[in-house]
Protein backbone atom coordinates (compact mmCIF):
# COMPACT_ATOMS: atom_id res chain seq x y z
CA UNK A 1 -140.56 -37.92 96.41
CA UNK A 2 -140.97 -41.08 94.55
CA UNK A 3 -140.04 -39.79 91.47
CA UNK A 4 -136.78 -38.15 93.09
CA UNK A 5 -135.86 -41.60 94.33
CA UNK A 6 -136.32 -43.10 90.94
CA UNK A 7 -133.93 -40.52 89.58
CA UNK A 8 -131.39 -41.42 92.18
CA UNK A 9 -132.03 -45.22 90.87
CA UNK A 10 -130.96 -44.08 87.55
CA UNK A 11 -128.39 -42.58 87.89
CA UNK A 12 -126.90 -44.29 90.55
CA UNK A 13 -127.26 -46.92 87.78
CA UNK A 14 -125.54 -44.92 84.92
CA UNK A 15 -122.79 -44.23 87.23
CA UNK A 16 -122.08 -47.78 87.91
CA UNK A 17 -122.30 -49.20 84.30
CA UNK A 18 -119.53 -45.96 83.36
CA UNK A 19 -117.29 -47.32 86.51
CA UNK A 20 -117.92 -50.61 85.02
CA UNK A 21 -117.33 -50.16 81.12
CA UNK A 22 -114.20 -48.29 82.22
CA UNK A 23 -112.38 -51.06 84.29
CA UNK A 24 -110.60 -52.15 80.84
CA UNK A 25 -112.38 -55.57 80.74
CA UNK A 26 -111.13 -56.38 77.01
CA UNK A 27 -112.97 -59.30 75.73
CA UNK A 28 -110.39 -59.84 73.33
CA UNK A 29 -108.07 -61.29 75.21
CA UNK A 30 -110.17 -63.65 76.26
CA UNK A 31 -108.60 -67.44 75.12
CA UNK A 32 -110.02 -69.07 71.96
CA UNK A 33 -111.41 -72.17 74.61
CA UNK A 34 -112.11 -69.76 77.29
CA UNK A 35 -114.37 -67.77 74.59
CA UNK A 36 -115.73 -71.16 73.50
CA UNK A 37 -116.86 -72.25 76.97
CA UNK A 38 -118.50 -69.00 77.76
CA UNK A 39 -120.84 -69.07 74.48
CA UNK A 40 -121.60 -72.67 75.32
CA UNK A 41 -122.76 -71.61 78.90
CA UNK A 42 -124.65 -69.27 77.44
CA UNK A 43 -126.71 -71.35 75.23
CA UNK A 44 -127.41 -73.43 78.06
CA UNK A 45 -128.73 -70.66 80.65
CA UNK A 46 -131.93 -70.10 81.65
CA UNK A 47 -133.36 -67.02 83.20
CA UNK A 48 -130.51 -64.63 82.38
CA UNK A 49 -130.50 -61.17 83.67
CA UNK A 50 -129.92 -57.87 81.82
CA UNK A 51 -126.21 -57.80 82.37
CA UNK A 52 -125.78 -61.67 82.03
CA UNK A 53 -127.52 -61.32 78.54
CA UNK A 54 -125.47 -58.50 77.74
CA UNK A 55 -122.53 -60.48 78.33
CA UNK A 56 -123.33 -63.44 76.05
CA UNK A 57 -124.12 -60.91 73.55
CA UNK A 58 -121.04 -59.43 73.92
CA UNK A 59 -119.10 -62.94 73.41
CA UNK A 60 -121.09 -63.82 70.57
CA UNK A 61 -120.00 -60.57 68.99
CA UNK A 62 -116.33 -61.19 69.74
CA UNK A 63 -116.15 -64.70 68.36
CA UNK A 64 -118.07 -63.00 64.99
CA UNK A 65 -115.08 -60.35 65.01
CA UNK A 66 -112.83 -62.96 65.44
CA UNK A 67 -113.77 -65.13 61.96
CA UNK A 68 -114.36 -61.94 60.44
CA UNK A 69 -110.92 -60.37 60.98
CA UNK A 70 -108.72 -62.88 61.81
CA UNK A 71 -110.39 -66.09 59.62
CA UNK A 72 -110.60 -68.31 62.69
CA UNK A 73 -113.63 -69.92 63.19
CA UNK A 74 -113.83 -70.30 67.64
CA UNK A 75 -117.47 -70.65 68.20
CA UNK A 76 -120.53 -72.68 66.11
């Protein structure tokens, strides 16, 4: 039984991270000082969860796209 639930746990889980990625949250169209504030909350946090880290990943990796690609330097 307990294995059963923990099934259910995962995929209710995989389910909602799909839903999720598929609400067309585009990180790059985030503002250059919108993009700037979020990295420099995220230095500052303590104690992150999963998805919390996840997201500071994910704006670190957009500001690297965005000197990359477009040359403009938006977060240290």
């Amino acid at each position: 039984m307990t294995k059963f639930l923990s099934l259910n746990k995962q995929a209710v889980w995989i389910i909602a991270f799909t839903l999720l990625s598929a609400c067309g949250n585009d990180i790059s169209r985030i503002g250059d000082d919108d993009l700037r504030n979020k990295i420099q909350a995220c230095e500052y946090a303590v104690n992150m969860t999963a998805a919390e880290h996840q997201a500071c990943s994910n704006y670190k990796r957009e500001c690297k796209r965005r000197l990359e690609s477009e040359g403009r330097f938006v977060c240290n």
